[in-house]
Protein backbone atom coordinates (compact mmCIF):
# COMPACT_ATOMS: atom_id res chain seq x y z
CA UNK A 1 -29.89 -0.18 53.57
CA UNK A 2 -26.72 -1.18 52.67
CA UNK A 3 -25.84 -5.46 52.18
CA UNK A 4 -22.68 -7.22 53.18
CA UNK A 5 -21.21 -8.53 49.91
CA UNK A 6 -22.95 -6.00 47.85
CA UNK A 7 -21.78 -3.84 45.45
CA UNK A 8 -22.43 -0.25 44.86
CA UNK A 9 -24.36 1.34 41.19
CA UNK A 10 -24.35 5.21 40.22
CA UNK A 11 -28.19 5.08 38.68
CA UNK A 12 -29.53 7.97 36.51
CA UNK A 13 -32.48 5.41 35.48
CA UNK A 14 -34.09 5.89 39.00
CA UNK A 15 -35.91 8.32 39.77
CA UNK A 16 -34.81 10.53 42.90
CA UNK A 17 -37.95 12.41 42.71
CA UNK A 18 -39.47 12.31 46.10
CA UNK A 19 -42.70 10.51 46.49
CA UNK A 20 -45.98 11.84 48.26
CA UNK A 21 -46.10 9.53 51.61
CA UNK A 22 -49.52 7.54 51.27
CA UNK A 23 -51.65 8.28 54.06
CA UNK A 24 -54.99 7.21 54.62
CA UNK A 25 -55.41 8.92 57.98
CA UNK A 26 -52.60 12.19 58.89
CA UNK A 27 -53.45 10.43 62.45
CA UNK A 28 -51.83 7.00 61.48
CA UNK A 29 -48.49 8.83 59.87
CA UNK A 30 -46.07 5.80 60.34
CA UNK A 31 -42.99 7.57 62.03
CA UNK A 32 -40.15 4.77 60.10
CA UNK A 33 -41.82 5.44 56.69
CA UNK A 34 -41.52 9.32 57.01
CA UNK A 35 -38.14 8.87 57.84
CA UNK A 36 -36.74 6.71 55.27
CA UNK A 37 -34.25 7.18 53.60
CA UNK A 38 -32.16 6.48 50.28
CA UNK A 39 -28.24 7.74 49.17
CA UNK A 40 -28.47 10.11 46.27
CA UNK A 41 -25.25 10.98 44.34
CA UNK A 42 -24.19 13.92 42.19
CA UNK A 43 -21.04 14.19 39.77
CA UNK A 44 -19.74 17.57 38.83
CA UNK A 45 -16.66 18.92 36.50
CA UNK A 46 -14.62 21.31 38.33
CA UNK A 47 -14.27 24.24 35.85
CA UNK A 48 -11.79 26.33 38.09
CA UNK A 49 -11.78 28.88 40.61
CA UNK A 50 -14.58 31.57 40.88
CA UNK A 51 -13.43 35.43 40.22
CA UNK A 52 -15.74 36.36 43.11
CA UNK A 53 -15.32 35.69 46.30
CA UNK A 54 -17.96 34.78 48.47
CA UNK A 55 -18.01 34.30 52.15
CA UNK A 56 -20.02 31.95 54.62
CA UNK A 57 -19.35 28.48 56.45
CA UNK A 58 -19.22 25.20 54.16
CA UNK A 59 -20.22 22.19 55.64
CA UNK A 60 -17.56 19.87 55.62
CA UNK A 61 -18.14 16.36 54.31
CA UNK A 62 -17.80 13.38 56.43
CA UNK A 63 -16.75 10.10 56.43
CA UNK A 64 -19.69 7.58 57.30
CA UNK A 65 -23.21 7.96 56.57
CA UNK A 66 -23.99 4.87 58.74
CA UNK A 67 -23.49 1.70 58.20
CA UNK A 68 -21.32 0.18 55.85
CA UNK A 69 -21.56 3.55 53.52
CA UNK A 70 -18.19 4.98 54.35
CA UNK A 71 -15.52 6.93 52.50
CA UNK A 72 -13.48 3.66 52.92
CA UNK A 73 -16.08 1.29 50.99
CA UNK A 74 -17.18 4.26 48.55
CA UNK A 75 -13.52 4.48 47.06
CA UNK A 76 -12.91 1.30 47.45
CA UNK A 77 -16.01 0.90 45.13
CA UNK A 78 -15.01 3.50 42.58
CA UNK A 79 -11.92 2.48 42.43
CA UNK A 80 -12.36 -1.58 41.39
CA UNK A 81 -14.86 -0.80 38.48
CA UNK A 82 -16.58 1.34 36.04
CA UNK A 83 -19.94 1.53 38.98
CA UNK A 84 -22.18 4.00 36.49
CA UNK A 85 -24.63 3.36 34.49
CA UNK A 86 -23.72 6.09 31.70
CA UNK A 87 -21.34 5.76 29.32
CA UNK A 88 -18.46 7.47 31.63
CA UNK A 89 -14.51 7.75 32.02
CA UNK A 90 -13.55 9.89 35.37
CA UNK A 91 -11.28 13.16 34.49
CA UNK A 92 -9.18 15.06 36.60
CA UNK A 93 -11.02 16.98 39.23
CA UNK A 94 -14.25 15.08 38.72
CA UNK A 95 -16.22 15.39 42.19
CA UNK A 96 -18.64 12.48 43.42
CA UNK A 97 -20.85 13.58 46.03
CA UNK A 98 -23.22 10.92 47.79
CA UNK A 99 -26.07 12.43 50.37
CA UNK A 100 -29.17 10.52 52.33
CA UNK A 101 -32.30 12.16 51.34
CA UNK A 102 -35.71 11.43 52.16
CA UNK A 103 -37.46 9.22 50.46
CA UNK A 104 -41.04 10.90 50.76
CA UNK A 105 -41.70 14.66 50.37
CA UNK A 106 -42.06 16.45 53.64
CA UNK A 107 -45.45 17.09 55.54
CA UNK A 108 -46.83 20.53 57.07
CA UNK A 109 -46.49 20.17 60.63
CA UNK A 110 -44.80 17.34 60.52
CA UNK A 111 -40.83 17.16 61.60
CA UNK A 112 -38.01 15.34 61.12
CA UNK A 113 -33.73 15.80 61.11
CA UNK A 114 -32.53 17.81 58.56
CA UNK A 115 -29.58 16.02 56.39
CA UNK A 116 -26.61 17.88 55.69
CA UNK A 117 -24.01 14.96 55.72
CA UNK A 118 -22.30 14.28 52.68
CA UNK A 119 -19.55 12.53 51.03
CA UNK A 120 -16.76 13.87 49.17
CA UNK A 121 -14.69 12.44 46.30
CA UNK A 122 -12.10 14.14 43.96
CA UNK A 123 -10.61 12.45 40.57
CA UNK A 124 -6.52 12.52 40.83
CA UNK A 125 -4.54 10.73 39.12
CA UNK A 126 -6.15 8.26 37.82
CA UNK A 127 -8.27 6.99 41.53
CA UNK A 128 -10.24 8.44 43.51
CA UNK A 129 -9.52 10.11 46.35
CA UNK A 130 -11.32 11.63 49.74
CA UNK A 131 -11.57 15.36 49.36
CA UNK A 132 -13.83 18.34 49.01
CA UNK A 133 -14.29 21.30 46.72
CA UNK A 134 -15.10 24.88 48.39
CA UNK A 135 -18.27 26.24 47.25
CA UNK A 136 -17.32 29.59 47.92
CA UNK A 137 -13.93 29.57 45.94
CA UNK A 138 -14.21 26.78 43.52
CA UNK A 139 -16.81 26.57 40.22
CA UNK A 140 -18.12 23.22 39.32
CA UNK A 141 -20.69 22.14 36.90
CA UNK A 142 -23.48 19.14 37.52
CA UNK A 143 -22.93 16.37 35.22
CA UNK A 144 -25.39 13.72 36.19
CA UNK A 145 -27.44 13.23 39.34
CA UNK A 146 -29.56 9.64 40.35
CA UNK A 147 -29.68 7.30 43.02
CA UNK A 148 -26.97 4.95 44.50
CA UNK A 149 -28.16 1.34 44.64
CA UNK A 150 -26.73 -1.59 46.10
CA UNK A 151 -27.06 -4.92 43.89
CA UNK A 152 -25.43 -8.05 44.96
CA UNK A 153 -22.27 -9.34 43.67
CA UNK A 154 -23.83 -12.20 41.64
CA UNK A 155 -25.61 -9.55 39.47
């Protein structure tokens, strides 16, 4: 998915909704289509810690998602230009997540590997930065969601 010598876009133009998987025969299900998939991104304000406290396990975020999406080339990215497509200036605490999600809605009966891997960024003075909020002890609010697409650099 991802090109050498390509450069990385936040889009909120694209849609991330997932599509129904054309099938003309369930018997013919082509196993690659099924299992494509894209890089979505969300970008939340932290808004502080929570009063409650809430227990469990958060899954921690990692730092390749195959290929040449790595935390290394995702800050470098976000750190060389202005890579949205809104009107935006990072402030401190921003968090950019980036996820693979499935391309195509999922099928009764049919499986295929769950996808918990994400990547975590955090807004510190003045770069970005590798790092994670805790679910369970720190509130955040959604600011834009879309779809993370690589153009190249001539664009």
């Amino acid at each position: 998915m991802c090109k050498p010598n390509s450069n990385l876009h936040f889009c909120t133009c694209s849609s991330i909704s997932k599509k129904p998987l054309p099938l003309r025969d369930k018997a013919k299900l082509d196993k690659a289509d099924y299992e494509k998939i894209h890089y979505i991104w969300t970008l939340y304000k932290y808004i502080g810690e929570k009063d409650d406290m809430l227990m469990g396990e958060i899954v921690m975020p990692v730092e390749s998602l195959g290929g040449e999406m790595t935390s290394e080339y995702l800050l470098q990215q976000l750190n060389s230009n202005n890579r949205f497509d809104f009107e935006y200036s990072p402030s401190e605490g921003d968090n950019l997540e980036v996820r693979k999600e499935y391309v195509h809605k999922s099928l009764s009966g049919q499986q295929r590997p769950d996808l918990y891997d994400y990547m975590s960024c955090i807004y510190r003075k003045g770069k970005w930065e590798q790092d994670y909020y805790d679910f369970f002890t720190d509130k955040t609010r959604q600011i834009k969601k879309g779809k993370v697409e690589f153009r190249d650099e001539q664009e």
